[in-house]
PDB file of N, CA and C in Angstrom:
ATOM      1  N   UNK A   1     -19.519   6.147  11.294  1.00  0.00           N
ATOM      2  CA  UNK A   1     -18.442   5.401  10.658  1.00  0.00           C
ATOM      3  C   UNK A   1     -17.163   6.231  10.703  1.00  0.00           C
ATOM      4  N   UNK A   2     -15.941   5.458  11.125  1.00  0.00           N
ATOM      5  CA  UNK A   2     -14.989   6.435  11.117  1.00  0.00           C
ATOM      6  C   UNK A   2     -14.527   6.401   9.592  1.00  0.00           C
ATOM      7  N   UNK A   3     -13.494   7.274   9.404  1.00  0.00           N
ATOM      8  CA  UNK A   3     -12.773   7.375   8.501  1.00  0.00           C
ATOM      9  C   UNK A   3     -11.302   7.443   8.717  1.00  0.00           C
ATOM     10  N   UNK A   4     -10.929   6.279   7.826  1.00  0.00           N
ATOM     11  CA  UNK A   4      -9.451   5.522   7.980  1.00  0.00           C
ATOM     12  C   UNK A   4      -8.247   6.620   7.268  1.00  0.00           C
ATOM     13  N   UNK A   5      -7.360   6.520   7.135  1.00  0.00           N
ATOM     14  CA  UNK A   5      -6.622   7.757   6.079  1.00  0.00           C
ATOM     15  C   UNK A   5      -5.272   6.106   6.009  1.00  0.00           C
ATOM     16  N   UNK A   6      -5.134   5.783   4.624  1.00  0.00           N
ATOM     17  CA  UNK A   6      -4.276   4.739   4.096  1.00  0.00           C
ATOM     18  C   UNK A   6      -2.457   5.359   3.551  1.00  0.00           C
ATOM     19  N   UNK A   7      -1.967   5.210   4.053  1.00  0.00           N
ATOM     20  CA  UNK A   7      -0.665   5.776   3.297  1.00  0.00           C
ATOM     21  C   UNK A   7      -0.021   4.709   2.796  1.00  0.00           C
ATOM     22  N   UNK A   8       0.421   4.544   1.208  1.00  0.00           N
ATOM     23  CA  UNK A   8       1.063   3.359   0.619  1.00  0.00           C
ATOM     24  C   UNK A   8       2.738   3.794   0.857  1.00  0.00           C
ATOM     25  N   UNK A   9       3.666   3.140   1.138  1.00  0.00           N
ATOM     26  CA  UNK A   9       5.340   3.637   1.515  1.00  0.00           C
ATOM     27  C   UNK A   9       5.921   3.044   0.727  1.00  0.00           C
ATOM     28  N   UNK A  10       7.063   3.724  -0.290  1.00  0.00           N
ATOM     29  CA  UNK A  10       7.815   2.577  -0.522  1.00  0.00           C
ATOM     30  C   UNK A  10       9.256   3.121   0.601  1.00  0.00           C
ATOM     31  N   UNK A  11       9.878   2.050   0.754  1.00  0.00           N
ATOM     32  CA  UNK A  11      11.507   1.981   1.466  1.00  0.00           C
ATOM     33  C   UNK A  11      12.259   2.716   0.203  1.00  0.00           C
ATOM     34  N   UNK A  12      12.798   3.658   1.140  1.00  0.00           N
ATOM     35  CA  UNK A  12      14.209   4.364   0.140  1.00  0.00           C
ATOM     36  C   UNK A  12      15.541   3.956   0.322  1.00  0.00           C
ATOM     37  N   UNK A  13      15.627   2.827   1.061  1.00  0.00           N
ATOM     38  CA  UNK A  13      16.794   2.311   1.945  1.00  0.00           C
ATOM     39  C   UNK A  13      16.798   0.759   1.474  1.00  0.00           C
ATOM     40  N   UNK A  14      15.788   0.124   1.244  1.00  0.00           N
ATOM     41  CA  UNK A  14      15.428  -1.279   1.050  1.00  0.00           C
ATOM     42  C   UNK A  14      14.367  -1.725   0.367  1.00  0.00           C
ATOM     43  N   UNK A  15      14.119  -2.630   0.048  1.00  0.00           N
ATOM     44  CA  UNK A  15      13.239  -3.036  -1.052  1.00  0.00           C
ATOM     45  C   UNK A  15      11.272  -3.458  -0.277  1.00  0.00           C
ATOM     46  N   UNK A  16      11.408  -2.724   1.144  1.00  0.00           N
ATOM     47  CA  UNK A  16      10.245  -2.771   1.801  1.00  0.00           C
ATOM     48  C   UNK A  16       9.048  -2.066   1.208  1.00  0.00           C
ATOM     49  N   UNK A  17       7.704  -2.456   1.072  1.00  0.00           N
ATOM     50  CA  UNK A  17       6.585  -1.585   0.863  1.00  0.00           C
ATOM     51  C   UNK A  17       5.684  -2.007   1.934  1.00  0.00           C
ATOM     52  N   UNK A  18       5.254  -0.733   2.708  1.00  0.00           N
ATOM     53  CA  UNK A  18       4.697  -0.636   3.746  1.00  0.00           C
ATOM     54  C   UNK A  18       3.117  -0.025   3.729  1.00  0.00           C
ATOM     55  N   UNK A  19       1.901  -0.423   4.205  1.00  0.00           N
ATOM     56  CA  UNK A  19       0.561   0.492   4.210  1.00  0.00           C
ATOM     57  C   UNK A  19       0.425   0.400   5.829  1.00  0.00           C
ATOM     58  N   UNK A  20       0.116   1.843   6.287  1.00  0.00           N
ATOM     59  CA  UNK A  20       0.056   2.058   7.372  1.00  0.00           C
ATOM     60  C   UNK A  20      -1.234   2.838   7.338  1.00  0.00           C
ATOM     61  N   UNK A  21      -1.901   2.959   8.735  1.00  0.00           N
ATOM     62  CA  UNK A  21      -3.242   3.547   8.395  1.00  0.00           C
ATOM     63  C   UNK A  21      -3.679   4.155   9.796  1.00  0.00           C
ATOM     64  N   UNK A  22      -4.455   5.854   9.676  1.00  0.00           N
ATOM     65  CA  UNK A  22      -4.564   6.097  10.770  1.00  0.00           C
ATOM     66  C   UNK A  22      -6.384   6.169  10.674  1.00  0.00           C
ATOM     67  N   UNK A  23      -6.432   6.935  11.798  1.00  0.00           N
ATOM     68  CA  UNK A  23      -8.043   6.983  11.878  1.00  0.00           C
ATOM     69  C   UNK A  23      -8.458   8.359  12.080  1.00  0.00           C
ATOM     70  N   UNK A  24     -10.067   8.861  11.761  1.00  0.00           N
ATOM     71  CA  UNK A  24     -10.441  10.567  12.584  1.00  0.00           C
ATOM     72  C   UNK A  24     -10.584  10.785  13.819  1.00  0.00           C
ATOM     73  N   UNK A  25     -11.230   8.696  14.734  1.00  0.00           N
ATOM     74  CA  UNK A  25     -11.608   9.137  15.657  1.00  0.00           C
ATOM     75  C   UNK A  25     -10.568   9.248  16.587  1.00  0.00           C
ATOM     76  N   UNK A  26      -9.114   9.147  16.250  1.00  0.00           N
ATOM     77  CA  UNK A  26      -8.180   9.605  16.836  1.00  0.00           C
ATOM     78  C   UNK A  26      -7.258  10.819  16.275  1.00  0.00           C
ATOM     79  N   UNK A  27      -8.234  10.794  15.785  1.00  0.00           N
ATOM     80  CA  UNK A  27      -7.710  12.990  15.240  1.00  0.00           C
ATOM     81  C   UNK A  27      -6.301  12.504  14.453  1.00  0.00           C
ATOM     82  N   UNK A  28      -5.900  11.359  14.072  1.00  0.00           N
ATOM     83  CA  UNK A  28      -4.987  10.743  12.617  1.00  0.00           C
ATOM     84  C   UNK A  28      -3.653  11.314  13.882  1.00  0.00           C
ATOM     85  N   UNK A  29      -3.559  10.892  14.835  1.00  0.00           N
ATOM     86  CA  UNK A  29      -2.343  11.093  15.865  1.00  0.00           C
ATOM     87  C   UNK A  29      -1.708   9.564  15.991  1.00  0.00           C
ATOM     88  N   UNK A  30      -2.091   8.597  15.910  1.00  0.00           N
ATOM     89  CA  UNK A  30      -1.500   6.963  15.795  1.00  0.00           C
ATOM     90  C   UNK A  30      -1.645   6.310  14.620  1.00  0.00           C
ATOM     91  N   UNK A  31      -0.454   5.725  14.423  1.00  0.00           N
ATOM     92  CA  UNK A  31      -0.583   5.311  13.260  1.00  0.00           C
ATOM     93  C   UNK A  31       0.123   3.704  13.191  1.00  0.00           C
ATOM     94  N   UNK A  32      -0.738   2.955  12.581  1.00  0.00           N
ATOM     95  CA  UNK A  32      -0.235   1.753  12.522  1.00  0.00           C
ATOM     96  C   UNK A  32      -0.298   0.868  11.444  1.00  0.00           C
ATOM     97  N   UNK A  33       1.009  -0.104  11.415  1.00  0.00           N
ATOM     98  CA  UNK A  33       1.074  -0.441   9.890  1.00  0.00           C
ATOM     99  C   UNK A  33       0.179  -1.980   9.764  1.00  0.00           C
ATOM    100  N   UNK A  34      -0.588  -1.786   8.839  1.00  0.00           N
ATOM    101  CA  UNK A  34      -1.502  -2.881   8.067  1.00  0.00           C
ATOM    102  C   UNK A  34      -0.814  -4.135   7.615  1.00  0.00           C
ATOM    103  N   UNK A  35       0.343  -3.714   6.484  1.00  0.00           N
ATOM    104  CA  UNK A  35       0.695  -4.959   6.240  1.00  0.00           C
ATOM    105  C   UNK A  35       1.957  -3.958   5.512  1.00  0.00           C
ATOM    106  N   UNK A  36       3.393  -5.431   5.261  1.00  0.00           N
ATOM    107  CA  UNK A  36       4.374  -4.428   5.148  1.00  0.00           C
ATOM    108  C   UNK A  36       5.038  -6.263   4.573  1.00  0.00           C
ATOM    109  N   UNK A  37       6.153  -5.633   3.205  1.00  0.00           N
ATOM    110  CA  UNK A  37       6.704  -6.753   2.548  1.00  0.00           C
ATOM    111  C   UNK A  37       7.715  -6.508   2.048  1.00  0.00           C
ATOM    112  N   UNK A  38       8.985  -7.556   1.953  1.00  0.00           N
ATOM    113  CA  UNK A  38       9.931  -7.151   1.016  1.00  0.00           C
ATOM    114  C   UNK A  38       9.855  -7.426   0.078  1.00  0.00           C
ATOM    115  N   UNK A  39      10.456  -6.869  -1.177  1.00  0.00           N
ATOM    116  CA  UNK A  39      10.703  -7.257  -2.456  1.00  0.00           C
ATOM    117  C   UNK A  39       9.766  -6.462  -3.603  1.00  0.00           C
ATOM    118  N   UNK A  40       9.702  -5.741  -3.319  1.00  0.00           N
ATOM    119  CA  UNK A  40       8.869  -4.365  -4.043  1.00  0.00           C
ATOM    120  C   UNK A  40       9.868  -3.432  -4.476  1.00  0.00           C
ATOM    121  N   UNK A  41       9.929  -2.554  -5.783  1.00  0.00           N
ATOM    122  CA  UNK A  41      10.839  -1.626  -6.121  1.00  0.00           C
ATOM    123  C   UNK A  41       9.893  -0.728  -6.867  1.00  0.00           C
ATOM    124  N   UNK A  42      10.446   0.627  -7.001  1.00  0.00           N
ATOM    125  CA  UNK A  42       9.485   1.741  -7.564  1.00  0.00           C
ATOM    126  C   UNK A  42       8.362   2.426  -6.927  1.00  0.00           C
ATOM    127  N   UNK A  43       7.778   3.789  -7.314  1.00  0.00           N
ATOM    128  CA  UNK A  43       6.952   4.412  -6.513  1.00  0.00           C
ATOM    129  C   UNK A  43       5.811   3.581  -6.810  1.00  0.00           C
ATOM    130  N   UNK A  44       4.926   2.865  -6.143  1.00  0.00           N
ATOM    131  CA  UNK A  44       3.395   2.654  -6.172  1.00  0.00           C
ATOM    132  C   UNK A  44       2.097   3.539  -6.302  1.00  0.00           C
ATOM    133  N   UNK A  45       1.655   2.784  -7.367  1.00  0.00           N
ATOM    134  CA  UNK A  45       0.523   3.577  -7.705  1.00  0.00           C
ATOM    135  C   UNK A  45      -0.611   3.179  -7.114  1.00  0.00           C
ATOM    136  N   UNK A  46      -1.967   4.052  -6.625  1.00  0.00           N
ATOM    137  CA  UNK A  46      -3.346   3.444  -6.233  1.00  0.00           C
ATOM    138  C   UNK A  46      -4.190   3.909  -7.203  1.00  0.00           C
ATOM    139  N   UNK A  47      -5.149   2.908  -6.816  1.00  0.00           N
ATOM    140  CA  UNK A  47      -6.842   2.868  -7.999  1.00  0.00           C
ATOM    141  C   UNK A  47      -7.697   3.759  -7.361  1.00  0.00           C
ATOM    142  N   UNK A  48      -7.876   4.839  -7.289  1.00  0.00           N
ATOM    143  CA  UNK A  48      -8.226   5.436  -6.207  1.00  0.00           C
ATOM    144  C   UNK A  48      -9.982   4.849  -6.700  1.00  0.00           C
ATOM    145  N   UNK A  49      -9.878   5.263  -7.787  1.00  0.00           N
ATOM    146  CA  UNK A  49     -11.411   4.538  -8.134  1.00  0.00           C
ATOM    147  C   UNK A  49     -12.024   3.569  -7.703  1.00  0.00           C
ATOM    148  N   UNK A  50     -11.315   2.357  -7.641  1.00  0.00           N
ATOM    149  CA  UNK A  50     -11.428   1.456  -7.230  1.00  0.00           C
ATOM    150  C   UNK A  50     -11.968   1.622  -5.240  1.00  0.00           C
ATOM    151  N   UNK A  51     -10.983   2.195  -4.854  1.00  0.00           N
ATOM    152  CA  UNK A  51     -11.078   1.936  -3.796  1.00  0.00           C
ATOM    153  C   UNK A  51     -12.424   3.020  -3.470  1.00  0.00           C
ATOM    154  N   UNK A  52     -13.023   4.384  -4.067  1.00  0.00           N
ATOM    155  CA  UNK A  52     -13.869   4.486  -3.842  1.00  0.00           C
ATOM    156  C   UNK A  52     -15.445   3.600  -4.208  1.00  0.00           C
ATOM    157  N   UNK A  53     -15.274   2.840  -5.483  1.00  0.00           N
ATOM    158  CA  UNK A  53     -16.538   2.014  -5.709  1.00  0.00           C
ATOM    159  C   UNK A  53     -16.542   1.081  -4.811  1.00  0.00           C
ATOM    160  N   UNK A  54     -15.781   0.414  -4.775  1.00  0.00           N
ATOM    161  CA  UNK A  54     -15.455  -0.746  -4.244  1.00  0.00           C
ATOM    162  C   UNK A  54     -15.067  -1.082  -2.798  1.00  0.00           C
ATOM    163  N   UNK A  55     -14.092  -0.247  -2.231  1.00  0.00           N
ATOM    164  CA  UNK A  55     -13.669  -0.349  -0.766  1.00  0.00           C
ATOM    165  C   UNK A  55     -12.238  -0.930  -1.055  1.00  0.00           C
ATOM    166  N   UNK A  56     -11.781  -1.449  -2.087  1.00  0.00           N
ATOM    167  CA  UNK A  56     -10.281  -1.922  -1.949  1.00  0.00           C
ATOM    168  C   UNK A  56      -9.300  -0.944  -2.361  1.00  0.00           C
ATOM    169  N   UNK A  57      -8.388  -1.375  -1.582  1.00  0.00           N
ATOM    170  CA  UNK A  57      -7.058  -0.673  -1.884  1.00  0.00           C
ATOM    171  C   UNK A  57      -6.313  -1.324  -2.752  1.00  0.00           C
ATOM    172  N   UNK A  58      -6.358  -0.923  -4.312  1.00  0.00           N
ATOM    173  CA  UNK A  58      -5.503  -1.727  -4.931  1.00  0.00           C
ATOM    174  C   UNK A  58      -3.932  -1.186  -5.573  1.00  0.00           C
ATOM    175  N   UNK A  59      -3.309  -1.748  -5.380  1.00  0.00           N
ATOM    176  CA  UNK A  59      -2.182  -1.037  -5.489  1.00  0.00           C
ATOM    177  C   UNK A  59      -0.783  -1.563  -6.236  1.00  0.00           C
ATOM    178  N   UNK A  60      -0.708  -0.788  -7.417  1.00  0.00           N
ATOM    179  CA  UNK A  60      -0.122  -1.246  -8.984  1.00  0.00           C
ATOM    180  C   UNK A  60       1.881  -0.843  -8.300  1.00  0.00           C
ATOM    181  N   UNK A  61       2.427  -2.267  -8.499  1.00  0.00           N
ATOM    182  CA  UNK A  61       3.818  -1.874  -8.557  1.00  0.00           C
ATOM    183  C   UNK A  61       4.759  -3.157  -9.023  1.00  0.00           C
ATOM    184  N   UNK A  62       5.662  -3.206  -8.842  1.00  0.00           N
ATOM    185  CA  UNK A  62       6.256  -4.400  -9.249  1.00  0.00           C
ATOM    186  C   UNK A  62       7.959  -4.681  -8.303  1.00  0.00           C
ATOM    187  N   UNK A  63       7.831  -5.784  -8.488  1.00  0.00           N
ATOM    188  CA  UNK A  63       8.699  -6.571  -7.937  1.00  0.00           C
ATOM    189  C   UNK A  63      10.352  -6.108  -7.875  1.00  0.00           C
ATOM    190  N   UNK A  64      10.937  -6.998  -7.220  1.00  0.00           N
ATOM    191  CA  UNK A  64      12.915  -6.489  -7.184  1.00  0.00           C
ATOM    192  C   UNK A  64      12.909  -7.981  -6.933  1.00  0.00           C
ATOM    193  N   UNK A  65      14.112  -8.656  -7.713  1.00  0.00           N
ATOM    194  CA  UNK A  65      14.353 -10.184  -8.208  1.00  0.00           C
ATOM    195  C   UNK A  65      15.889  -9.995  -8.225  1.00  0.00           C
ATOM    196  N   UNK A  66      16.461 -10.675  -8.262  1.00  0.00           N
ATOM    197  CA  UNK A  66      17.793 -10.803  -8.688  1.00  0.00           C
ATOM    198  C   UNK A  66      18.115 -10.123  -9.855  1.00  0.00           C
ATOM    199  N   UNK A  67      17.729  -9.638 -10.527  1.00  0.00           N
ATOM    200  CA  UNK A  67      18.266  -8.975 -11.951  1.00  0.00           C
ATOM    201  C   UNK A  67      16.986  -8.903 -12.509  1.00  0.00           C
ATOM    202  N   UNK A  68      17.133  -7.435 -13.535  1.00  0.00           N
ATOM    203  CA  UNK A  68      16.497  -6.630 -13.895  1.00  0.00           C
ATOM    204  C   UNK A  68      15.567  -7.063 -14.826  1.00  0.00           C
ATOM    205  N   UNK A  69      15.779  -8.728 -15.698  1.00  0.00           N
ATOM    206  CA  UNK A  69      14.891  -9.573 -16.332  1.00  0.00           C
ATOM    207  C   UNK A  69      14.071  -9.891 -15.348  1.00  0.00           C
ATOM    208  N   UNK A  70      13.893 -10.496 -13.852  1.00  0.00           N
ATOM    209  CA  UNK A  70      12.945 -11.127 -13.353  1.00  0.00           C
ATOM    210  C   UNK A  70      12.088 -10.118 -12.873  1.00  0.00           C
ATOM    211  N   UNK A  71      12.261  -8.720 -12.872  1.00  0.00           N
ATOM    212  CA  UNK A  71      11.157  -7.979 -12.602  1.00  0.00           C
ATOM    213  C   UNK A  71       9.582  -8.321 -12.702  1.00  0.00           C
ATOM    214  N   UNK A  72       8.675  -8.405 -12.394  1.00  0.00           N
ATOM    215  CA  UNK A  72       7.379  -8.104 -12.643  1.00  0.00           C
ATOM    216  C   UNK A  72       6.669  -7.346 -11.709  1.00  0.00           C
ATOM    217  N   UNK A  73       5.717  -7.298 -12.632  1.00  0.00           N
ATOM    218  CA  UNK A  73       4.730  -5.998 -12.380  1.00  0.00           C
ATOM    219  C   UNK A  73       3.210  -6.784 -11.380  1.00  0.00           C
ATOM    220  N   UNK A  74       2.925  -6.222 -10.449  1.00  0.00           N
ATOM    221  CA  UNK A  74       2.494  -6.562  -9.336  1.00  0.00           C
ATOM    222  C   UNK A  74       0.974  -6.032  -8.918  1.00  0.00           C
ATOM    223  N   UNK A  75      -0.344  -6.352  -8.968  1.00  0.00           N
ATOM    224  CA  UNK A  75      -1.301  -5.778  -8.264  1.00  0.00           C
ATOM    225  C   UNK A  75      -1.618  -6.327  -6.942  1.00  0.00           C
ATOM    226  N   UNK A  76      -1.704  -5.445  -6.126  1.00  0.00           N
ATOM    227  CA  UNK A  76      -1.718  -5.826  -4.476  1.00  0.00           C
ATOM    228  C   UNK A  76      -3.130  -5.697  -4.214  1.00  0.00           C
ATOM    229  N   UNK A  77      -3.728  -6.170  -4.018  1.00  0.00           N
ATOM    230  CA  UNK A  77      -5.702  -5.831  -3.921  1.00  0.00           C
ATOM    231  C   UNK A  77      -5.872  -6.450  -1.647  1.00  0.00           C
ATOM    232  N   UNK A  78      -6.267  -4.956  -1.171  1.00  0.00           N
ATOM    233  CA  UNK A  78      -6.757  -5.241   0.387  1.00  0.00           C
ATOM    234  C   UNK A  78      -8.253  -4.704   0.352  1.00  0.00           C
ATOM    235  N   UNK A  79      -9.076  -5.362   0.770  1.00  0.00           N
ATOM    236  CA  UNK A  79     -10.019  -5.183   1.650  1.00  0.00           C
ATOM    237  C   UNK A  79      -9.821  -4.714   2.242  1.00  0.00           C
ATOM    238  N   UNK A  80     -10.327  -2.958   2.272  1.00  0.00           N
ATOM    239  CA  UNK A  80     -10.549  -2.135   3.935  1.00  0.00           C
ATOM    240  C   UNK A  80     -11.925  -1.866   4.278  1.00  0.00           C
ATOM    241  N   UNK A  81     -13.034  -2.463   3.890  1.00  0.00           N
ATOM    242  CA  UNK A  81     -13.894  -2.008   4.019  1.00  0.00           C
ATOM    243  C   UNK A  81     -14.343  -2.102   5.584  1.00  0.00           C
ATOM    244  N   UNK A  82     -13.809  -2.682   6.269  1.00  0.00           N
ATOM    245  CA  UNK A  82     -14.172  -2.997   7.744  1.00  0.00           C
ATOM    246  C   UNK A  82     -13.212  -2.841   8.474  1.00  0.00           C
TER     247      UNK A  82
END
């Protein structure tokens, strides 16, 4: 089984959050992004727990809205188990 290595990004430029993911059996030299969205603000947090019981990547952050009332707070849940 290989082993994946997950990096969660936030944009320091724009309101992008990016997960990109490499692999061992390419010695973690390519890297390619999983899934990637606008409208995310703040550093993101992971469940690391989670993702060891479980296999998901879940990942605690919250939103960028027009003004600082429409904020909310956001759980992102991926399946990497495969």
């Amino acid at each position: 089984m290989s082993k994946n290595l997950y990096f969660v990004i936030p944009s320091n430029t724009d309101s992008k959050l990016s997960i990109l993911r490499t692999s061992a059996s390419d010695n973690y030299r390519n890297w390619s992004t999983v899934w990637e969205a606008d409208g995310y603000d703040g550093e993101p947090l992971v469940d690391e727990e989670r993702l060891k019981a479980d296999g998901v990547l879940s990942v605690f952050t919250r939103t960028l809205l027009k003004s600082n009332e429409d904020r909310k707070v956001v759980v992102l849940d991926f399946d990497i188990q495969n």
